[in-house]
Protein backbone atom coordinates (compact mmCIF):
# COMPACT_ATOMS: atom_id res chain seq x y z
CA UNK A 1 -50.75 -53.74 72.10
CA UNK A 2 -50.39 -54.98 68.22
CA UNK A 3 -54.04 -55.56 67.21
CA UNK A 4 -55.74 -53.90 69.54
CA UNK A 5 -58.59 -52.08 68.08
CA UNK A 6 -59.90 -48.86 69.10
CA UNK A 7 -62.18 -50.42 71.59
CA UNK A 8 -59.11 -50.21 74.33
CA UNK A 9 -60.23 -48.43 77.57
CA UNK A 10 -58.88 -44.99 77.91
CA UNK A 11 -55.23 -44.25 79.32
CA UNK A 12 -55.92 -42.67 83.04
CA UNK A 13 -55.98 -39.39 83.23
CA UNK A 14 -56.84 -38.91 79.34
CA UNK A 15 -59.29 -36.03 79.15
CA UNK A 16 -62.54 -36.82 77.47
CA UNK A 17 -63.91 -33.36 76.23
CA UNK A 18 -67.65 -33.92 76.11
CA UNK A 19 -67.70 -37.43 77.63
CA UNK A 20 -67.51 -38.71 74.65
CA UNK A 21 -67.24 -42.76 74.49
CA UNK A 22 -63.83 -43.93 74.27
CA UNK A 23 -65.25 -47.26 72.72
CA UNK A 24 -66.11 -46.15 68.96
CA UNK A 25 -64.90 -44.08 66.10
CA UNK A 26 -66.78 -41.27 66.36
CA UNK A 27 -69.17 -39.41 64.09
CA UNK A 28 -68.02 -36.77 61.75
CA UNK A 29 -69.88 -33.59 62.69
CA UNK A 30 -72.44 -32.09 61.11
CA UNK A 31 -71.94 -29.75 57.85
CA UNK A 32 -74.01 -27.20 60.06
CA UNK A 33 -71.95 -26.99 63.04
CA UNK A 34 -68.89 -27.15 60.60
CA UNK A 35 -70.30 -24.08 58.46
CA UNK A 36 -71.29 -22.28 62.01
CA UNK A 37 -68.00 -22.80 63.86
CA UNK A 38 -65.91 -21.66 60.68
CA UNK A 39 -68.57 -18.56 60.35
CA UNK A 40 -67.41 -17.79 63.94
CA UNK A 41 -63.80 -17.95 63.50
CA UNK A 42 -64.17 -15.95 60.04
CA UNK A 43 -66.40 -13.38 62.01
CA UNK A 44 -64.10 -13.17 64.97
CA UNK A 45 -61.10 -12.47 62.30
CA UNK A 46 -62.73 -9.42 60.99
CA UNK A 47 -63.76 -8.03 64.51
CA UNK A 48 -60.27 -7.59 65.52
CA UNK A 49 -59.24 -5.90 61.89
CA UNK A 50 -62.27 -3.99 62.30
CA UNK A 51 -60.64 -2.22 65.56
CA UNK A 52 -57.67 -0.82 63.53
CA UNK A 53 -60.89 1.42 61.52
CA UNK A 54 -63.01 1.60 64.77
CA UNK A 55 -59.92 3.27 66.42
CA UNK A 56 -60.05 6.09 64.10
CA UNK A 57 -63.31 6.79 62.74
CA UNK A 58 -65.54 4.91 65.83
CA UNK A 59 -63.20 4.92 69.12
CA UNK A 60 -66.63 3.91 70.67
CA UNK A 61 -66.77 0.43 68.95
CA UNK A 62 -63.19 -0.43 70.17
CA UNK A 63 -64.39 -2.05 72.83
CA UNK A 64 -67.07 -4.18 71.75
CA UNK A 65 -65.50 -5.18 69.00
CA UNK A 66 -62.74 -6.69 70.57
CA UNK A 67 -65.17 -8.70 72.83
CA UNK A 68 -66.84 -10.00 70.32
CA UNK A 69 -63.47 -10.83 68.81
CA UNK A 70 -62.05 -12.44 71.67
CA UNK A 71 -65.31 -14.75 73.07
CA UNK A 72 -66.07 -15.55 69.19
CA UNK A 73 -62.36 -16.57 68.83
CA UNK A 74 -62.74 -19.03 72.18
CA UNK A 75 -65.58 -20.39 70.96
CA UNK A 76 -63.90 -21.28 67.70
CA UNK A 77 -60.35 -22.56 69.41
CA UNK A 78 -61.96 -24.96 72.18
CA UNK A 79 -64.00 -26.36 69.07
CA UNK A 80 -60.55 -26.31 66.87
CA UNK A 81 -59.17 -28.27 70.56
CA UNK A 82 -61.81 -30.89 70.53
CA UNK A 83 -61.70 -31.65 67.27
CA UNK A 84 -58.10 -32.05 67.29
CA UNK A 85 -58.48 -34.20 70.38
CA UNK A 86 -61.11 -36.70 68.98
CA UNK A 87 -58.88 -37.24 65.72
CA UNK A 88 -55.55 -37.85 68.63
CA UNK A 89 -57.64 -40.20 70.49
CA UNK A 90 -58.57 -41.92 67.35
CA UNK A 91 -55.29 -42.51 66.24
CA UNK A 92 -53.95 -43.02 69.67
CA UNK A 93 -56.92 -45.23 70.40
CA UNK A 94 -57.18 -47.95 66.95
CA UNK A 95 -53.08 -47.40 66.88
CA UNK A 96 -53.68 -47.47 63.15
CA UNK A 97 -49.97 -45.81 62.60
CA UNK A 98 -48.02 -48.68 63.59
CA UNK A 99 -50.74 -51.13 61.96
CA UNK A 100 -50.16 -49.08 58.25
CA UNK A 101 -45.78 -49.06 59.16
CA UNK A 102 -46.55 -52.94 59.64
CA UNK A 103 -48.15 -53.51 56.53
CA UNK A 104 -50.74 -55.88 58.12
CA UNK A 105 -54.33 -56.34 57.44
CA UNK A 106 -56.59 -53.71 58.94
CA UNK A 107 -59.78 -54.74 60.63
CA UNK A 108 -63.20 -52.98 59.86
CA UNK A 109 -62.72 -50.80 62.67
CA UNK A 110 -59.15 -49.68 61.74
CA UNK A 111 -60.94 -48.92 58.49
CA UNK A 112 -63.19 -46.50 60.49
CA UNK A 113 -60.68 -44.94 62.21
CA UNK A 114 -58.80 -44.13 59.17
CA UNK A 115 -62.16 -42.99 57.24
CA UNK A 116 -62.70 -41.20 60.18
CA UNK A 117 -59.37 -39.31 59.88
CA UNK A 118 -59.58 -38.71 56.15
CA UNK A 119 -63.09 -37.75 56.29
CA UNK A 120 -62.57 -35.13 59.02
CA UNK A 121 -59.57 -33.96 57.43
CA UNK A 122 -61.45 -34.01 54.13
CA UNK A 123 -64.55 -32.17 55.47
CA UNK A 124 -63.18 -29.50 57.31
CA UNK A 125 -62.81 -26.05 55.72
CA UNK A 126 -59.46 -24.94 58.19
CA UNK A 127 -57.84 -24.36 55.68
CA UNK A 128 -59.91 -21.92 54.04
CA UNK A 129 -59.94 -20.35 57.40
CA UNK A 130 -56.31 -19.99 57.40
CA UNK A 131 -56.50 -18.49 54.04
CA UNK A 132 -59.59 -15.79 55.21
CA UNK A 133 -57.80 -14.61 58.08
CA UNK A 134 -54.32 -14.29 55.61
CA UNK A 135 -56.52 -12.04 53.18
CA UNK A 136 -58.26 -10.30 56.03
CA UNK A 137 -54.76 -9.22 57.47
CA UNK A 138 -53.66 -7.96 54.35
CA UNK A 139 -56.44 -5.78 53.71
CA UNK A 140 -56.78 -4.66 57.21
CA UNK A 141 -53.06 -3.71 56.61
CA UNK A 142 -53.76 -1.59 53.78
CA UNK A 143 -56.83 0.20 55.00
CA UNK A 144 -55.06 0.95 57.79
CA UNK A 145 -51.70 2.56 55.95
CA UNK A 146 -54.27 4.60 54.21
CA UNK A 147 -56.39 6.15 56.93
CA UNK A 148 -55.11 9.75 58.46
């Protein structure tokens, strides 16, 4: 509904990862658990190009390796998920798209759904991620062309 702020009950059936309220623009997360989950997915990265070398010189760390790949990169994607999911619900929630088309005036907590948005946007180091696990591939690549 046109001015409806983000304080509109949730849709049934919506998931709510975390039982999170549906009532408030949430909280950016902490620069910790930022650092820590993009650690993880950085980590995760260089386990798998680490088995292309383990196969070779350490068939014996194949294994583990990949494990600690694969739970360290489902750790990182259900926290990729959620956060994706709080900034949907936000937008869904405040429906601060249509308000901005409209040109209208915003309300204060339109304004902290969009600072929400930009600030999580803003804040989060994905894209440095996406750039790590680019690199990581190309060296993993080249270590691997060179091995017997």
């Amino acid at each position: 509904m046109p001015g409806q702020t983000i304080a509109s009950p949730a849709k049934a059936g919506t998931p709510n990862p975390g039982g999170l309220s549906m009532t408030a623009v949430p909280k950016i997360i902490p620069k910790p658990v930022i650092a820590g989950f993009f650690l993880l997915g950085v980590l995760s990265s260089v386990a798998f190009r680490l088995i292309i070398i383990f196969q070779k010189l350490h068939p014996g760390w194949v294994r583990p390796t990949w494990y600690f790949g694969v739970l360290g990169y489902m750790g990182f994607f259900i926290y990729r998920y959620y956060i994706s999911f709080r900034r949907k619900r936000v937008v869904a929630h405040s429906d601060i798209i249509a308000k901005l088309e409209g040109g209208g005036p915003l309300s204060a907590e339109d304004r902290r759904a969009a600072l929400y948005l930009l600030s999580s946007i803003q804040k989060s180091p994905e894209d440095w991620n996406y750039l790590a696990i680019f690199i990581l591939s190309a060296i993993a690549i080249g270590i691997d062309l060179m091995l017997p």
